[in-house]
N, C-alpha and C. Protein backbone atom coordinates (compact mmCIF):
# COMPACT_ATOMS: atom_id res chain seq x y z
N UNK A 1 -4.79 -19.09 12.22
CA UNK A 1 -3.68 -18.38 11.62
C UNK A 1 -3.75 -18.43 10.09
N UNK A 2 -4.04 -19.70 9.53
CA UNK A 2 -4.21 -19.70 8.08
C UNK A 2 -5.71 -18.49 7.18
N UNK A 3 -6.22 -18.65 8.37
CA UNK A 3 -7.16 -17.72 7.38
C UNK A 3 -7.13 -16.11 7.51
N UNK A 4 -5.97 -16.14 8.91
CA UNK A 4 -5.34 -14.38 9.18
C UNK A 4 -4.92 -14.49 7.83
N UNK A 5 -3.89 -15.25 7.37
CA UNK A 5 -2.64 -15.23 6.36
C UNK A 5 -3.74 -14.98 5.09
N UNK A 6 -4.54 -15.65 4.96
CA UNK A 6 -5.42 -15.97 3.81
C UNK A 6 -6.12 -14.38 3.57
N UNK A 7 -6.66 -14.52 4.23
CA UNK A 7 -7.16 -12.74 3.95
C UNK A 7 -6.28 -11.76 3.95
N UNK A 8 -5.24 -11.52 4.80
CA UNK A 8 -4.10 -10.56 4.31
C UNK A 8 -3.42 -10.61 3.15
N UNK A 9 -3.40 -12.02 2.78
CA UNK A 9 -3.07 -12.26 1.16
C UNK A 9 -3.91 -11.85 0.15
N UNK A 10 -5.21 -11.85 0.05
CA UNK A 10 -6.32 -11.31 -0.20
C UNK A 10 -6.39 -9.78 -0.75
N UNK A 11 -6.46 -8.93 1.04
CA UNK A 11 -6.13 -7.56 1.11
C UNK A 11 -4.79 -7.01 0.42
N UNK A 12 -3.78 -8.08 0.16
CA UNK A 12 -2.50 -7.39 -0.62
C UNK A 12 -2.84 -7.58 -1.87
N UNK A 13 -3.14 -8.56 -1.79
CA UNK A 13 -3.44 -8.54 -3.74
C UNK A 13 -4.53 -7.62 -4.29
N UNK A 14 -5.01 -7.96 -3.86
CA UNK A 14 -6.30 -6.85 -4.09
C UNK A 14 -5.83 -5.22 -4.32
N UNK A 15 -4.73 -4.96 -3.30
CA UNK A 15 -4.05 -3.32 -2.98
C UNK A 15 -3.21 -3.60 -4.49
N UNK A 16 -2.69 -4.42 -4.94
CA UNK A 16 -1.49 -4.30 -5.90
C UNK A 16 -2.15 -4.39 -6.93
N UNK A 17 -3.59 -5.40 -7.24
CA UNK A 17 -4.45 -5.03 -8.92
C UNK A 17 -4.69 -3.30 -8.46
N UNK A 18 -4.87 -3.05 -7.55
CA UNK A 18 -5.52 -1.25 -7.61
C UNK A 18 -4.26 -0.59 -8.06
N UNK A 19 -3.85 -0.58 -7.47
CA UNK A 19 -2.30 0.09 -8.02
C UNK A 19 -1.58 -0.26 -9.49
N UNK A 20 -2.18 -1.40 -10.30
CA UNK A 20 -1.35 -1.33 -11.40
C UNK A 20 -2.51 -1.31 -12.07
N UNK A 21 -3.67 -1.50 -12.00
CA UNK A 21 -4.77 -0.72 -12.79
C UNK A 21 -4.68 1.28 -12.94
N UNK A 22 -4.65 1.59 -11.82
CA UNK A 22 -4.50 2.99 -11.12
C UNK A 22 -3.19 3.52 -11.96
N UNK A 23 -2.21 2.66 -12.06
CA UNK A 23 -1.00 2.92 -13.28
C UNK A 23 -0.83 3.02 -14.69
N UNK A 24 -1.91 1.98 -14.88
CA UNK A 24 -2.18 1.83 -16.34
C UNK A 24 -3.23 2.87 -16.88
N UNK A 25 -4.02 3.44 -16.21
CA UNK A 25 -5.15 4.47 -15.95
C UNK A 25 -4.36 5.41 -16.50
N UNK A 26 -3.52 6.15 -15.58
CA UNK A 26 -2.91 7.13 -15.61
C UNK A 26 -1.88 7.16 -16.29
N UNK A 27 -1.48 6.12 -17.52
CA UNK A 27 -0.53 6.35 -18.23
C UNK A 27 -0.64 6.20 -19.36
N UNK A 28 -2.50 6.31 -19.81
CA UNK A 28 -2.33 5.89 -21.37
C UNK A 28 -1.94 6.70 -22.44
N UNK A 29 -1.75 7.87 -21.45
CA UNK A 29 -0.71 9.00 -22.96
C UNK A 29 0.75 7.93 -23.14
N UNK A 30 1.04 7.73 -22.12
CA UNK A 30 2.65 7.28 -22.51
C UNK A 30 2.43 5.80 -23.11
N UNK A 31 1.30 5.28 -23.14
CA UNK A 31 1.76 4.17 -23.31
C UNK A 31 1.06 4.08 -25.15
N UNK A 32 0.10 5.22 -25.68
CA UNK A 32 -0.36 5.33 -26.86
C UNK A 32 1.28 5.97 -27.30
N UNK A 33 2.17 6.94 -26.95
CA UNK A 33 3.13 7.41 -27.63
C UNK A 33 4.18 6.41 -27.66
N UNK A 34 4.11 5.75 -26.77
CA UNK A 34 4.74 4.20 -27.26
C UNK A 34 4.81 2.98 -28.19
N UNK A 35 3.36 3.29 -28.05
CA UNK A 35 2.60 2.40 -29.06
C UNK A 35 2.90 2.56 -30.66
N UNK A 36 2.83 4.11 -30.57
CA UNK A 36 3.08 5.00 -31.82
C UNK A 36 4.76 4.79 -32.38
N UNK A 37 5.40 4.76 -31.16
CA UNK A 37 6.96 4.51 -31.53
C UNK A 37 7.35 3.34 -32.09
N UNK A 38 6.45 2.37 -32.13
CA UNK A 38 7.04 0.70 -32.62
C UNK A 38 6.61 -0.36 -31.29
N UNK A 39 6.21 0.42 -30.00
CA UNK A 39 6.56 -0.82 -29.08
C UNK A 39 4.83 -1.71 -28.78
N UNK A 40 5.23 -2.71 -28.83
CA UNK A 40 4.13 -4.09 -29.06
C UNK A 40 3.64 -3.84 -27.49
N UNK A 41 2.43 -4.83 -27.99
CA UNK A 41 1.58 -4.64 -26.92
C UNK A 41 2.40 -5.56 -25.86
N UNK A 42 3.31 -6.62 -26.38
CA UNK A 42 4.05 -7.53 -25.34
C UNK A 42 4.91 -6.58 -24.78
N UNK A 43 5.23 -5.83 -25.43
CA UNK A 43 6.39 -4.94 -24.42
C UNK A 43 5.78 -4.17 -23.53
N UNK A 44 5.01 -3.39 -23.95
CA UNK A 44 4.22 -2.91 -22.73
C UNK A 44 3.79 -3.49 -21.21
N UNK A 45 2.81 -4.78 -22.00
CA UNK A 45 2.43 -5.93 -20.80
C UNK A 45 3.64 -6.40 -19.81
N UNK A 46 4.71 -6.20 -20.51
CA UNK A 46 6.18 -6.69 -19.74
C UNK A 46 6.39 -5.42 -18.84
N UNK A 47 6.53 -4.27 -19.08
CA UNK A 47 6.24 -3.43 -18.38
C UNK A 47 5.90 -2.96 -17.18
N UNK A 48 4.33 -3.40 -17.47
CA UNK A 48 3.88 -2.89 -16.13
C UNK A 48 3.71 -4.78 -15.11
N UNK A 49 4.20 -5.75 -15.78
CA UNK A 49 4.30 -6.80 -15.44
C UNK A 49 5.62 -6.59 -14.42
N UNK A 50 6.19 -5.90 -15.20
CA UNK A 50 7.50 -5.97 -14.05
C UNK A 50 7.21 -5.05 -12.67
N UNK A 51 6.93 -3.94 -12.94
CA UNK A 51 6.47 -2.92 -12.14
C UNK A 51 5.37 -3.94 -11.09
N UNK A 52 4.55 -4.42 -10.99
CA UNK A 52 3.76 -5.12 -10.08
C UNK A 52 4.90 -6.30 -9.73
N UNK A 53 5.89 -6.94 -10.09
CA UNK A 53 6.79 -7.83 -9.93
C UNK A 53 7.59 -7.41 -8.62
N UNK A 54 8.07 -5.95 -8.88
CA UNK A 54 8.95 -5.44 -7.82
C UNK A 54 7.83 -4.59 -6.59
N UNK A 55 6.71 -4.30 -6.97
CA UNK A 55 5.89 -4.09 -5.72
C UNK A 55 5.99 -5.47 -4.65
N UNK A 56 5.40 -6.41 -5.75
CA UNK A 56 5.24 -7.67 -4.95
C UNK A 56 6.49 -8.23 -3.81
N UNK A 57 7.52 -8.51 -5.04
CA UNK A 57 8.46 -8.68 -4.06
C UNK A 57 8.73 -7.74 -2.97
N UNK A 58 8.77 -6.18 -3.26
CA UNK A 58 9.18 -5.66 -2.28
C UNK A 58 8.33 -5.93 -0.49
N UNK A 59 6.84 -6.01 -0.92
CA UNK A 59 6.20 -6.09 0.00
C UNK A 59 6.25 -7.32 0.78
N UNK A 60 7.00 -8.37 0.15
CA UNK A 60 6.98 -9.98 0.28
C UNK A 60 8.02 -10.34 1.37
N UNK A 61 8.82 -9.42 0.93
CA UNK A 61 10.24 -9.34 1.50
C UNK A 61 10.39 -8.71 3.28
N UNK A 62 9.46 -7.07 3.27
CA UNK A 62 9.19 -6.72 4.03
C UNK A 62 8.30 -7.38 5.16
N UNK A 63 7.50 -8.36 4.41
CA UNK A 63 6.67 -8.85 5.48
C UNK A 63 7.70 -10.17 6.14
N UNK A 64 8.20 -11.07 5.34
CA UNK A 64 9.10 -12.06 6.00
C UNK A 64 9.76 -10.80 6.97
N UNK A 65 10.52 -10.27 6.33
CA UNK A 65 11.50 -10.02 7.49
C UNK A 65 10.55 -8.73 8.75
N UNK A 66 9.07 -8.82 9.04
CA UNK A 66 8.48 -7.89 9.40
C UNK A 66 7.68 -9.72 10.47
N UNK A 67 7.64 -10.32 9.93
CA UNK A 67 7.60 -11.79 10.38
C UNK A 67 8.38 -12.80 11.54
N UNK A 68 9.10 -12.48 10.98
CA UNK A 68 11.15 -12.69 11.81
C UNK A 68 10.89 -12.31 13.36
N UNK A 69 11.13 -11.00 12.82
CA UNK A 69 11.27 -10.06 14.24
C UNK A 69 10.11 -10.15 15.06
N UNK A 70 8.91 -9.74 14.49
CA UNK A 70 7.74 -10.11 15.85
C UNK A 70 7.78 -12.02 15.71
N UNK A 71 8.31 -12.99 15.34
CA UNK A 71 8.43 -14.11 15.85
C UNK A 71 9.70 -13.97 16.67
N UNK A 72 10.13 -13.27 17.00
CA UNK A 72 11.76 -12.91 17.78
C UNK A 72 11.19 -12.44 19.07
N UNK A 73 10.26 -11.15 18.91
CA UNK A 73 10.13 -10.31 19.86
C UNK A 73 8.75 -11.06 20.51
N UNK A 74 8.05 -12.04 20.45
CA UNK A 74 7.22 -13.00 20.89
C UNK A 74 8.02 -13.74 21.65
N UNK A 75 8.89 -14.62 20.95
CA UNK A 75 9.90 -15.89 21.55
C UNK A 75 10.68 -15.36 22.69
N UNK A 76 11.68 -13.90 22.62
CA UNK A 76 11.82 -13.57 23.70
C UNK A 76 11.42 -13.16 25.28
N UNK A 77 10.18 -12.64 24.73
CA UNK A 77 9.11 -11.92 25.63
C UNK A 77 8.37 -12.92 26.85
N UNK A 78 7.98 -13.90 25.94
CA UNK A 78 7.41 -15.15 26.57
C UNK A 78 8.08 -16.45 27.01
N UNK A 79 9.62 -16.48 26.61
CA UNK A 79 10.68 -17.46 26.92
C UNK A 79 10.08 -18.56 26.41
N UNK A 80 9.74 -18.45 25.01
CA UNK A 80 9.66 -19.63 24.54
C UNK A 80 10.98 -20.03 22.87
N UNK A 81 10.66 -21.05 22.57
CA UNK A 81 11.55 -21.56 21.78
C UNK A 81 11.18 -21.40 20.66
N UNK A 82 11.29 -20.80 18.93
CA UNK A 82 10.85 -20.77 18.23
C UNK A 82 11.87 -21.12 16.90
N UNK A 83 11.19 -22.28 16.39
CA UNK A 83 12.02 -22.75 15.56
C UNK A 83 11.34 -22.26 13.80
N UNK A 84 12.40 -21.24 13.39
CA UNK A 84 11.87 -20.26 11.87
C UNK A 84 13.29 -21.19 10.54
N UNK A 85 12.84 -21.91 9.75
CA UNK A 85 14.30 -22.46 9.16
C UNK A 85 14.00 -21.49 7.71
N UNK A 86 15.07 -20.82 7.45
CA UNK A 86 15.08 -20.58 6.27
C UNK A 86 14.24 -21.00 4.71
N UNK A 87 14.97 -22.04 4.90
CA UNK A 87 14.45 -23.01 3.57
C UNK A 87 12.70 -23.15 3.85
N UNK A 88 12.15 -23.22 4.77
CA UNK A 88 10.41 -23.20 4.67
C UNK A 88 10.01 -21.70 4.18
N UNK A 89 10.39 -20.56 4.67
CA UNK A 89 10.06 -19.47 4.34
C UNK A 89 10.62 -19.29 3.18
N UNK A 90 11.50 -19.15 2.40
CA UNK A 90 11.83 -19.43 0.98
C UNK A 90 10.26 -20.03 0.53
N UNK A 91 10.65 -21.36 0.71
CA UNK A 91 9.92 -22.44 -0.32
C UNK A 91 8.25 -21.73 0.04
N UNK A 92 7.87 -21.57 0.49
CA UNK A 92 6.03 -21.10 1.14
C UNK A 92 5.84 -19.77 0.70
N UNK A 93 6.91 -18.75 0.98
CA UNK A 93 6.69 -17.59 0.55
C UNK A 93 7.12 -17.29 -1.28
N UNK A 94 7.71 -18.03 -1.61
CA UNK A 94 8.04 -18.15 -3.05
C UNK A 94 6.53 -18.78 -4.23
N UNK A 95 6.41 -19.65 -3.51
CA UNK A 95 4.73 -20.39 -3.94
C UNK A 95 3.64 -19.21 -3.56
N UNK A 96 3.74 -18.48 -2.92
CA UNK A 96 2.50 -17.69 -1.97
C UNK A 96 2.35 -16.64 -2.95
N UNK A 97 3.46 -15.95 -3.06
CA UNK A 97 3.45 -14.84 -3.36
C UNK A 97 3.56 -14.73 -4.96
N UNK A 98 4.18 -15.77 -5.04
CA UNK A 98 3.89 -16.24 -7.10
C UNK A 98 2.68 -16.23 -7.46
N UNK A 99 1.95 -17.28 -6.38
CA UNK A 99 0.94 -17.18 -7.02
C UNK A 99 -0.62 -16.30 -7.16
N UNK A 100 -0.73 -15.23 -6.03
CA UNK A 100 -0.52 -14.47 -5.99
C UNK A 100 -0.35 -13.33 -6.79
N UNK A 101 0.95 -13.11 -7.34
CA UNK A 101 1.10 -12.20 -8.07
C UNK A 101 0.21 -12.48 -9.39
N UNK A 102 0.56 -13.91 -9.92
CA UNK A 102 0.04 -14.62 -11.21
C UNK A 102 -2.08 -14.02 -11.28
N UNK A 103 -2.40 -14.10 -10.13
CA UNK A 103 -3.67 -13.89 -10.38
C UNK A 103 -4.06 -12.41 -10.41
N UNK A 104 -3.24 -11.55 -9.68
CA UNK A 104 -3.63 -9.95 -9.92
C UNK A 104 -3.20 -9.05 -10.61
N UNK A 105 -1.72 -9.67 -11.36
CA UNK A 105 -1.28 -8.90 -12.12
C UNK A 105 -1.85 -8.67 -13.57
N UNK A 106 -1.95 -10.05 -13.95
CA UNK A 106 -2.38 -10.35 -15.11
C UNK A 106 -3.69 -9.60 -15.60
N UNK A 107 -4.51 -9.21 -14.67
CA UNK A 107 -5.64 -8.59 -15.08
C UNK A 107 -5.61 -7.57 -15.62
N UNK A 108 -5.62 -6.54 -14.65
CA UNK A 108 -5.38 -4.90 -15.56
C UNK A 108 -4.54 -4.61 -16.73
């Protein structure tokens, strides 16, 4: 299971540097007429830092709760007992996906 998780973590990160490279690609008119207006290269970087911020989470979010339910629709199916506590998925998916973000965003 850890190395399902490990490579799907992998395959997402990997999808989210393409996408904010693929963003930054396609936006260097706006981001030279920006440039031109006064705004620093930190503001920019904040930018599209945020923009990969709310991909991440969004996808992070979707998968816990995409997680939940097929651990629901397993536990029911098979009459077994499945114990999911909040506070671990917080704390694991908060570390996971930080870090994570920290290594693919930063690049492009």
């Amino acid at each position: 299971m850890v190395a399902i998780a490990a490579i799907s973590l992998l395959v997402g990160g990997i999808g989210i540097m393409n996408i904010v490279l693929a963003t930054v690609m396609e936006r260097t008119k706006e981001i030279g007429i920006r440039r031109a207006t006064g705004a620093r290269r930190k503001d920019i970087v904040r930018q599209f830092l945020t923009e990969s911020v709310l991909i991440s989470t969004g996808g992070g979010l979707l998968g816990i709760g995409f997680g939940f339910l097929l651990s629901w629709i397993i536990a029911s199916t098979a009459e077994w007992k499945t114990i999911v506590t909040p506070a671990s998925v917080i704390l694991r998916s908060s570390f996971v996906c930080g870090g994570c973000w920290c290594l693919v965003s930063i690049r492009p």
